[in-house]
N, C-alpha and C. Protein backbone atom coordinates (compact mmCIF):
# COMPACT_ATOMS: atom_id res chain seq x y z
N UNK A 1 -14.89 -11.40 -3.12
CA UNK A 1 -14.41 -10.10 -3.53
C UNK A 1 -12.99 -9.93 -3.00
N UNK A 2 -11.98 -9.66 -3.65
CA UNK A 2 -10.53 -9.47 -3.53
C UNK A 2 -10.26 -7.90 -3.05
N UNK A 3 -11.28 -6.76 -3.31
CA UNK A 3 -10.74 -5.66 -2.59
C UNK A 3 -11.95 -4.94 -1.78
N UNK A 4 -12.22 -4.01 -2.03
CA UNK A 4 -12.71 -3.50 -1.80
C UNK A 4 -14.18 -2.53 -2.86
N UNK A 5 -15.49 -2.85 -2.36
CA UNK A 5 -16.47 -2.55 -3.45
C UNK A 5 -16.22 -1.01 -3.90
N UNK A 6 -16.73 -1.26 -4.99
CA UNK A 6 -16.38 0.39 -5.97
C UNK A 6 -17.45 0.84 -5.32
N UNK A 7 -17.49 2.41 -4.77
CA UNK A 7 -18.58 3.51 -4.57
C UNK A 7 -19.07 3.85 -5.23
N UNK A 8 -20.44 4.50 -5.41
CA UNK A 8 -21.17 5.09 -6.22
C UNK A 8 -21.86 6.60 -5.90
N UNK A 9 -21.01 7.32 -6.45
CA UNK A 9 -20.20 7.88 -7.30
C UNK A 9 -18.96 7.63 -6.33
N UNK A 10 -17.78 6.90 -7.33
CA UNK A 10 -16.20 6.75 -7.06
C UNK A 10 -15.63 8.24 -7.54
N UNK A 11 -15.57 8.62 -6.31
CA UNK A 11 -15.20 10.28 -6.94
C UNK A 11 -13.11 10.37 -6.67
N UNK A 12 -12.25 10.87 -7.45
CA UNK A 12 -11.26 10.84 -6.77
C UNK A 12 -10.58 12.05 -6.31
N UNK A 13 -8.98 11.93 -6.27
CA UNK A 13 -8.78 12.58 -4.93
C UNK A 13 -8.70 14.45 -4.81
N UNK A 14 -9.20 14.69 -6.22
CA UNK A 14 -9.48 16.23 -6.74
C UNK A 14 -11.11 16.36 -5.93
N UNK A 15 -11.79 15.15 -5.77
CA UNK A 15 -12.86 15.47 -5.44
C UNK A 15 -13.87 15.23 -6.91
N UNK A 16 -13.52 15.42 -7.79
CA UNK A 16 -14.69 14.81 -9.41
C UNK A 16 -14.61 13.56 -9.38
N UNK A 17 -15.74 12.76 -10.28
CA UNK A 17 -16.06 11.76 -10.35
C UNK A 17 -15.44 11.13 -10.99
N UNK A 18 -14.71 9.99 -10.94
CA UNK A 18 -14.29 9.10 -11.86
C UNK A 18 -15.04 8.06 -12.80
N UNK A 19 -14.65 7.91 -14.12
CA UNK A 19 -15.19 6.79 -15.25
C UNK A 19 -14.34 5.71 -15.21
N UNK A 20 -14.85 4.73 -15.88
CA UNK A 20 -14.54 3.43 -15.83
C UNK A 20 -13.72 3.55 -17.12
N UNK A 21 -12.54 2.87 -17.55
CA UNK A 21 -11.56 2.70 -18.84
C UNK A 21 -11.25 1.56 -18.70
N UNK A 22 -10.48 1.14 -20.03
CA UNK A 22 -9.83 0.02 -20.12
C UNK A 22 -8.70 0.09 -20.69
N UNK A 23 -7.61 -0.37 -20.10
CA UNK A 23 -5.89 0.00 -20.80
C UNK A 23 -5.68 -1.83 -21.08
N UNK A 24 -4.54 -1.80 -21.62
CA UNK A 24 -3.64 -2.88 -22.22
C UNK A 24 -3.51 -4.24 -20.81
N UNK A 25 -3.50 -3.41 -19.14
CA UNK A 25 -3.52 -4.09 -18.28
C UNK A 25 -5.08 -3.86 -17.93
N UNK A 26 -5.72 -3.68 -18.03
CA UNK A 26 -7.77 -3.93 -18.10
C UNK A 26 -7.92 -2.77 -17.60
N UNK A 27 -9.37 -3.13 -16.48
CA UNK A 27 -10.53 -1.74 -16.34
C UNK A 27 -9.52 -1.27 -15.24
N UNK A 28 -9.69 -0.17 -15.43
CA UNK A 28 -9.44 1.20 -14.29
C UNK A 28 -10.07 2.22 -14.13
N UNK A 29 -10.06 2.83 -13.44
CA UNK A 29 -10.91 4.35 -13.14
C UNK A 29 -10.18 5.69 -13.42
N UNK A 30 -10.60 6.49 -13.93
CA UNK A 30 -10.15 7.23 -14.11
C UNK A 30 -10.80 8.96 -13.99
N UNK A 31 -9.64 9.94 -13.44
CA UNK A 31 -10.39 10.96 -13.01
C UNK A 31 -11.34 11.67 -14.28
N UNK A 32 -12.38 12.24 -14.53
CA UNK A 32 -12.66 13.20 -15.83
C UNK A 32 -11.90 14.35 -16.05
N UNK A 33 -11.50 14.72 -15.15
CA UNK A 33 -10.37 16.09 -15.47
C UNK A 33 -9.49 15.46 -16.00
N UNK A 34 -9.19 14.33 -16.39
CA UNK A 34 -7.33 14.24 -16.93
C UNK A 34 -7.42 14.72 -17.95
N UNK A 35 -6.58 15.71 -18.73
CA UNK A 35 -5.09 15.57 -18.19
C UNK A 35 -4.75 16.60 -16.73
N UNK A 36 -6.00 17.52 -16.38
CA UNK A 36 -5.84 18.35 -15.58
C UNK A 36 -5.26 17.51 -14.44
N UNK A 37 -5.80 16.39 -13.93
CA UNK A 37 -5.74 15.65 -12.95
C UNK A 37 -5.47 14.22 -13.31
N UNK A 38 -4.27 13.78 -12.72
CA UNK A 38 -4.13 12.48 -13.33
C UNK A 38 -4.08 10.95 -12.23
N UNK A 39 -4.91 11.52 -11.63
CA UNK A 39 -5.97 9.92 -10.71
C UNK A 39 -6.16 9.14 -10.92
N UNK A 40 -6.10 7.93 -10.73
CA UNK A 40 -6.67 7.02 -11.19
C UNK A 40 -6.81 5.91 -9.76
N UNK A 41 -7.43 4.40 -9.99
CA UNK A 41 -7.69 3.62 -9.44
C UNK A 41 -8.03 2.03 -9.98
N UNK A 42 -6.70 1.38 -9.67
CA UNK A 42 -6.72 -0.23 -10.03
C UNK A 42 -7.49 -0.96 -9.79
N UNK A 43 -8.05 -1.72 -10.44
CA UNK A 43 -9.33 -3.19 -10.35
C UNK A 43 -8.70 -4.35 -9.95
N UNK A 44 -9.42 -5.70 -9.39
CA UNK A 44 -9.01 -6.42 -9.49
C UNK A 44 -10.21 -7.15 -10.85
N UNK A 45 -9.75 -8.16 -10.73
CA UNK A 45 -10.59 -9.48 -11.69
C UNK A 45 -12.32 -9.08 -11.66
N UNK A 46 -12.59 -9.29 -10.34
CA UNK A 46 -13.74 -9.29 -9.81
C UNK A 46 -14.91 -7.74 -10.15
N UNK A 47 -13.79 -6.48 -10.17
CA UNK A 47 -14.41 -5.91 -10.64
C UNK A 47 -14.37 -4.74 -9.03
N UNK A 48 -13.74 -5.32 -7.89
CA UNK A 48 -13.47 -4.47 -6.58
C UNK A 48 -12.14 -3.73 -6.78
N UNK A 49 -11.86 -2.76 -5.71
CA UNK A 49 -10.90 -1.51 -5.57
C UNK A 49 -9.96 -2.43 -5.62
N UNK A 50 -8.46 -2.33 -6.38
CA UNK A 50 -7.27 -2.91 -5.80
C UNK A 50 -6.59 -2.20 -5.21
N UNK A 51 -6.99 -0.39 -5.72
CA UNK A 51 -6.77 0.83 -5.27
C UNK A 51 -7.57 2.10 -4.51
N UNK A 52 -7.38 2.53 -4.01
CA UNK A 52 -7.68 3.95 -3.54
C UNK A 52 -7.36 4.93 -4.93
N UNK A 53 -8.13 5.87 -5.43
CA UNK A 53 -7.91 6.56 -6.29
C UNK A 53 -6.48 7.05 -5.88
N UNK A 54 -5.61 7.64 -6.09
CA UNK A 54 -4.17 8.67 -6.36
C UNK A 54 -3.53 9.06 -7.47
N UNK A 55 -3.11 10.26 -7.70
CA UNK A 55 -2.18 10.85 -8.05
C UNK A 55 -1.05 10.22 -8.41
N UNK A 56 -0.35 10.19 -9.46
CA UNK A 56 0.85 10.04 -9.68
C UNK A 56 1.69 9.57 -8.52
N UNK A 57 2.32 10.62 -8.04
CA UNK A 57 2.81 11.07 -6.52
C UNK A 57 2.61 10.15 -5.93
N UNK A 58 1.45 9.69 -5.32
CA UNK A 58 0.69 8.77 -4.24
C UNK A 58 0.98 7.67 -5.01
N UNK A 59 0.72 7.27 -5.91
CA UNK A 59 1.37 5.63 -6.74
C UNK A 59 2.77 5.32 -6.74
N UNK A 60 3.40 6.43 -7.00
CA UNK A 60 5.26 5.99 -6.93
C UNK A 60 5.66 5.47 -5.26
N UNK A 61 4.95 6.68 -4.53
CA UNK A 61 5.03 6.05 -2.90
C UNK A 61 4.80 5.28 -2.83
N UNK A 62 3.29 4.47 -3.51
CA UNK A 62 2.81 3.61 -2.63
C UNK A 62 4.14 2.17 -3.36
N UNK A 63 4.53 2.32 -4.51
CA UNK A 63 5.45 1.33 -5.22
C UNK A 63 6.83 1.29 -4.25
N UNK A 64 7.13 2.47 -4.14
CA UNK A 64 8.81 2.34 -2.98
C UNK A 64 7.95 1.78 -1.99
N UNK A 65 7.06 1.56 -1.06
CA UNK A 65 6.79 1.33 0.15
C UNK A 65 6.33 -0.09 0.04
N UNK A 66 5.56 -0.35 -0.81
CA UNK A 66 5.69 -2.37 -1.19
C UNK A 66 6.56 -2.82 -1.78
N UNK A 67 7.96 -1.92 -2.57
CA UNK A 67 9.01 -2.52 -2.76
C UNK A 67 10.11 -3.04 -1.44
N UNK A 68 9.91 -2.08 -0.33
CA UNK A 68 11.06 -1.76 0.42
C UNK A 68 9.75 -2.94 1.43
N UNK A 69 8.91 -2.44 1.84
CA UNK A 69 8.29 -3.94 3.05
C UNK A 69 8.51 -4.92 2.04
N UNK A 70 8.48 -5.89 0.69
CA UNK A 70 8.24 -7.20 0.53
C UNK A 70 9.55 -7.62 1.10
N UNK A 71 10.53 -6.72 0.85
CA UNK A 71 12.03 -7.34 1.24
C UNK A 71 12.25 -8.24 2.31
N UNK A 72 11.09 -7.51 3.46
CA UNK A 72 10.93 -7.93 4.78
C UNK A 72 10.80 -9.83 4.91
N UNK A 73 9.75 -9.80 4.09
CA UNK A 73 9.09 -11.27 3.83
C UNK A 73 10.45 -11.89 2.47
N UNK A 74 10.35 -11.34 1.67
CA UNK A 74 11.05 -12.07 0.65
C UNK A 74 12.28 -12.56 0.67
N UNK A 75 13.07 -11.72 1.56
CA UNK A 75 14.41 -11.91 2.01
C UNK A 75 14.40 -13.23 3.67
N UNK A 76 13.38 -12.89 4.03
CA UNK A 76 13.08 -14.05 5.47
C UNK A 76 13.26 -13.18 6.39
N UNK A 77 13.44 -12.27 6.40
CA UNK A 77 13.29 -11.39 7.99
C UNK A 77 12.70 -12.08 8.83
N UNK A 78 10.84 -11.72 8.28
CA UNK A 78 9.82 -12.63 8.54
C UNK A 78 9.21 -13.07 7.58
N UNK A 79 8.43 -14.08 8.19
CA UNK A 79 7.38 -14.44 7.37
C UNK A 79 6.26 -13.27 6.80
N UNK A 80 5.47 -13.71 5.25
CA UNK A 80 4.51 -12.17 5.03
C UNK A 80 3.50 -12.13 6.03
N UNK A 81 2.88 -13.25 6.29
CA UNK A 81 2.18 -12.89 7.23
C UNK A 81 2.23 -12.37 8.74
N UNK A 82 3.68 -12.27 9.67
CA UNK A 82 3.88 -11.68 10.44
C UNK A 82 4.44 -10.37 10.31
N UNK A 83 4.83 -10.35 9.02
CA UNK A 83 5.27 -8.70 8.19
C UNK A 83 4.30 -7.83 8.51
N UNK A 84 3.04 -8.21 7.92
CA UNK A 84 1.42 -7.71 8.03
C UNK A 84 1.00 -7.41 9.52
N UNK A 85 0.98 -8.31 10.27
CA UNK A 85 0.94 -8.37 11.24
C UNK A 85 1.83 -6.68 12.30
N UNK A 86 2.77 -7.00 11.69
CA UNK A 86 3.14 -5.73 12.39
C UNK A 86 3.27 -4.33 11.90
N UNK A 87 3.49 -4.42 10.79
CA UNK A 87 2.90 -3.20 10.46
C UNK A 87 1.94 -2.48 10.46
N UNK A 88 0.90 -3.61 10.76
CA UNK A 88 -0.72 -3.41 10.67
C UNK A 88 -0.61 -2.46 12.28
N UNK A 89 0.49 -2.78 13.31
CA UNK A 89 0.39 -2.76 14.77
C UNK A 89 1.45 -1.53 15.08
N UNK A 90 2.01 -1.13 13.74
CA UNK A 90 3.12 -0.25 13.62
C UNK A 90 2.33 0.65 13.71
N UNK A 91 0.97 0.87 12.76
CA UNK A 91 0.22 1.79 11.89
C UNK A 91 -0.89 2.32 12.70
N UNK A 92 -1.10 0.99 13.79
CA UNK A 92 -2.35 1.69 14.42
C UNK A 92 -3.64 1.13 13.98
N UNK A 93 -3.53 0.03 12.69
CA UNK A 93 -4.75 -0.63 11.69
C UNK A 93 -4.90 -1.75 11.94
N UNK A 94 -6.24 -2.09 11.80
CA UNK A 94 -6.52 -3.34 11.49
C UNK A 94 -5.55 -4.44 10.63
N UNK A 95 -5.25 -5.50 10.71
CA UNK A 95 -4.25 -6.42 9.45
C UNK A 95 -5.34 -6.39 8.04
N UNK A 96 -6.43 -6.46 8.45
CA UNK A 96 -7.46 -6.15 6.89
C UNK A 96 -7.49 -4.98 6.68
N UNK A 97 -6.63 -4.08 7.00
CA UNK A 97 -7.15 -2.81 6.46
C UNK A 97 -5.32 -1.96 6.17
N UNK A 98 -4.49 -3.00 6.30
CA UNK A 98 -3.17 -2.67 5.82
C UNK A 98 -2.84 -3.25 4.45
N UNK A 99 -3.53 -2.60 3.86
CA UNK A 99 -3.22 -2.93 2.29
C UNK A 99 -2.24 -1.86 2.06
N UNK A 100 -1.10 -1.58 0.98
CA UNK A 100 -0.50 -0.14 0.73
C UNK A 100 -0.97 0.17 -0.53
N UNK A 101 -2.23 -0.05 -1.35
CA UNK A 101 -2.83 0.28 -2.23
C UNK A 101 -3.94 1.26 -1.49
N UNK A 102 -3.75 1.00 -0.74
CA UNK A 102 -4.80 2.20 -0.28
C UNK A 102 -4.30 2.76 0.75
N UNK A 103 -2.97 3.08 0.79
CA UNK A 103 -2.24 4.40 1.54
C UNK A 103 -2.15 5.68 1.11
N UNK A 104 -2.03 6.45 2.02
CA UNK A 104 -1.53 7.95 1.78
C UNK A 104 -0.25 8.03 1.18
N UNK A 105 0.06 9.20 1.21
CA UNK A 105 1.97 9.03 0.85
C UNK A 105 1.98 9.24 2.49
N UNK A 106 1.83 9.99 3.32
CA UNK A 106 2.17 10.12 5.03
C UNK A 106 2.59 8.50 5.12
N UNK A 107 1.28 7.43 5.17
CA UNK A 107 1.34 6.07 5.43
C UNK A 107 2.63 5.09 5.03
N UNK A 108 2.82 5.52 3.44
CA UNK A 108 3.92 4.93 2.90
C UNK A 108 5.25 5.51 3.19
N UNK A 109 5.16 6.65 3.86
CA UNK A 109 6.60 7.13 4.81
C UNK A 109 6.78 6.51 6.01
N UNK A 110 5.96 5.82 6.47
CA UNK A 110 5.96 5.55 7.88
C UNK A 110 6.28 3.71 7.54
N UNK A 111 5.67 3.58 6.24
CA UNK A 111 5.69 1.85 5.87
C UNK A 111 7.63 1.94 5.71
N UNK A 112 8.24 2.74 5.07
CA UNK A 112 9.86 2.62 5.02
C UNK A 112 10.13 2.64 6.36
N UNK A 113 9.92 3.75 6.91
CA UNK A 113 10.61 4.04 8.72
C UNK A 113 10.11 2.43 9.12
N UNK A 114 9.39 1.92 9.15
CA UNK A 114 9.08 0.71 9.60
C UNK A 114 10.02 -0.13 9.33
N UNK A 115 10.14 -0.21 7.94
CA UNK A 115 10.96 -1.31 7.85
C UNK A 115 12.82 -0.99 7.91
N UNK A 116 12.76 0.12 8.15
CA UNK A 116 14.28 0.72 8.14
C UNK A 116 14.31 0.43 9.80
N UNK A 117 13.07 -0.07 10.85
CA UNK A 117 13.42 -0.22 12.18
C UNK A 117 13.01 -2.39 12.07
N UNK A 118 12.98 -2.46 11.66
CA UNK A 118 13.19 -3.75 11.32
C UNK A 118 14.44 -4.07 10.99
N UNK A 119 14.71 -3.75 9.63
CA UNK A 119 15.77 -4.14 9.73
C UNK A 119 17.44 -3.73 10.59
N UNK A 120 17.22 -2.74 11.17
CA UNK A 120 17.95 -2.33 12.49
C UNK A 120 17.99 -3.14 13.29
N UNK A 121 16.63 -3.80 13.52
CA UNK A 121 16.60 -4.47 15.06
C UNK A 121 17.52 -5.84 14.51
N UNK A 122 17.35 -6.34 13.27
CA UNK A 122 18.05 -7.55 13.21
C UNK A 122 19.23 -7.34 12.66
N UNK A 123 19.93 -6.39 12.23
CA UNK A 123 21.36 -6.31 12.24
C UNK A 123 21.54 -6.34 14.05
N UNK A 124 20.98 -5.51 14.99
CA UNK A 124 21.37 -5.24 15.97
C UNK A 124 21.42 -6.86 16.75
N UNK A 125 20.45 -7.52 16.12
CA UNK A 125 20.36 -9.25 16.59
C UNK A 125 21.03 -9.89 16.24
N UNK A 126 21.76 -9.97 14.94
CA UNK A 126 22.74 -10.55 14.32
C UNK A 126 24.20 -9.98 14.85
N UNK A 127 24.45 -9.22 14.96
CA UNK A 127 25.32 -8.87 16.06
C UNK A 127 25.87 -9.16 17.43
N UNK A 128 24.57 -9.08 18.17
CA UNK A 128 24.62 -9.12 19.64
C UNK A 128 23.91 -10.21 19.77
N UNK A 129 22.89 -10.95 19.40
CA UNK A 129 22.16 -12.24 19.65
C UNK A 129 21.26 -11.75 21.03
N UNK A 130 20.13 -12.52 21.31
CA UNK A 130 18.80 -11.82 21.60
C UNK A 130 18.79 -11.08 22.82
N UNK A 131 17.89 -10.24 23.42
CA UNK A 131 17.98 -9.08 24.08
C UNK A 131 18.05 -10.07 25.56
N UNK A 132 18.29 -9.94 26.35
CA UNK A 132 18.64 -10.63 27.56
C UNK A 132 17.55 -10.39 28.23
N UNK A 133 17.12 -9.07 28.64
CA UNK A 133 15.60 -8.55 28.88
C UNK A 133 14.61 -8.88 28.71
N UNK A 134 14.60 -9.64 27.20
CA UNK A 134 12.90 -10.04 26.95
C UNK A 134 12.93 -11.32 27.27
């Protein structure tokens, strides 16, 4: 299983139950109030959460906040897996439980401040070369 098992009843973040759909990119969940409420929640293959139900709102965050951390890894800061690693340690979470598909928007404000102190520390390293202290 790649995410996390679907609940029964997968209710989302209005609190009503969500149905199962299928769009052009496959199954998703979706709130019953839409258009009142427009929730939803990504699958993987398997048929587990790729998402936490959210809002509009909560999806654009969670997109700036895995746009702005991959940089971390993609650019070589670090490696992804020590990326994870610290953010997971930034956050207070488990490394299995730092997915940003299943963040808050709070979480995905704190995933930028993260990496806006990352990349600080290594301009400040590229600069000055390593802390004498540590």
């Amino acid at each position: 299983m790649n995410g996390r098992p679907v609940p029964d009843p997968l209710l989302c973040v209005c609190g009503q139950p969500m149905h199962l759909k299928t769009s052009r990119y496959g199954p998703f969940y979706s709130c019953t109030t839409w258009p009142d409420c427009d929730g939803t929640a990504a699958l993987h293959d398997d048929g587990s959460l790729k998402s936490t139900p959210a809002t509009a709102v909560t999806k654009a965050a969670r997109i700036g906040a895995h746009k702005a951390f991959d940089k971390l890894w993609k650019e070589g800061l670090m490696s992804r897996s020590k990326a994870y690693r610290a953010l997971a340690e930034h956050l207070g979470l488990k490394k299995r439980d730092t997915h940003i598909g299943y963040f808050t928007e709070e979480q995905c404000d704190q995933v930028l401040q993260f990496v806006s102190l990352m990349v600080m520390e290594e301009e400040h390293y590229q600069r000055n070369g390593p802390d004498p202290t540590m």
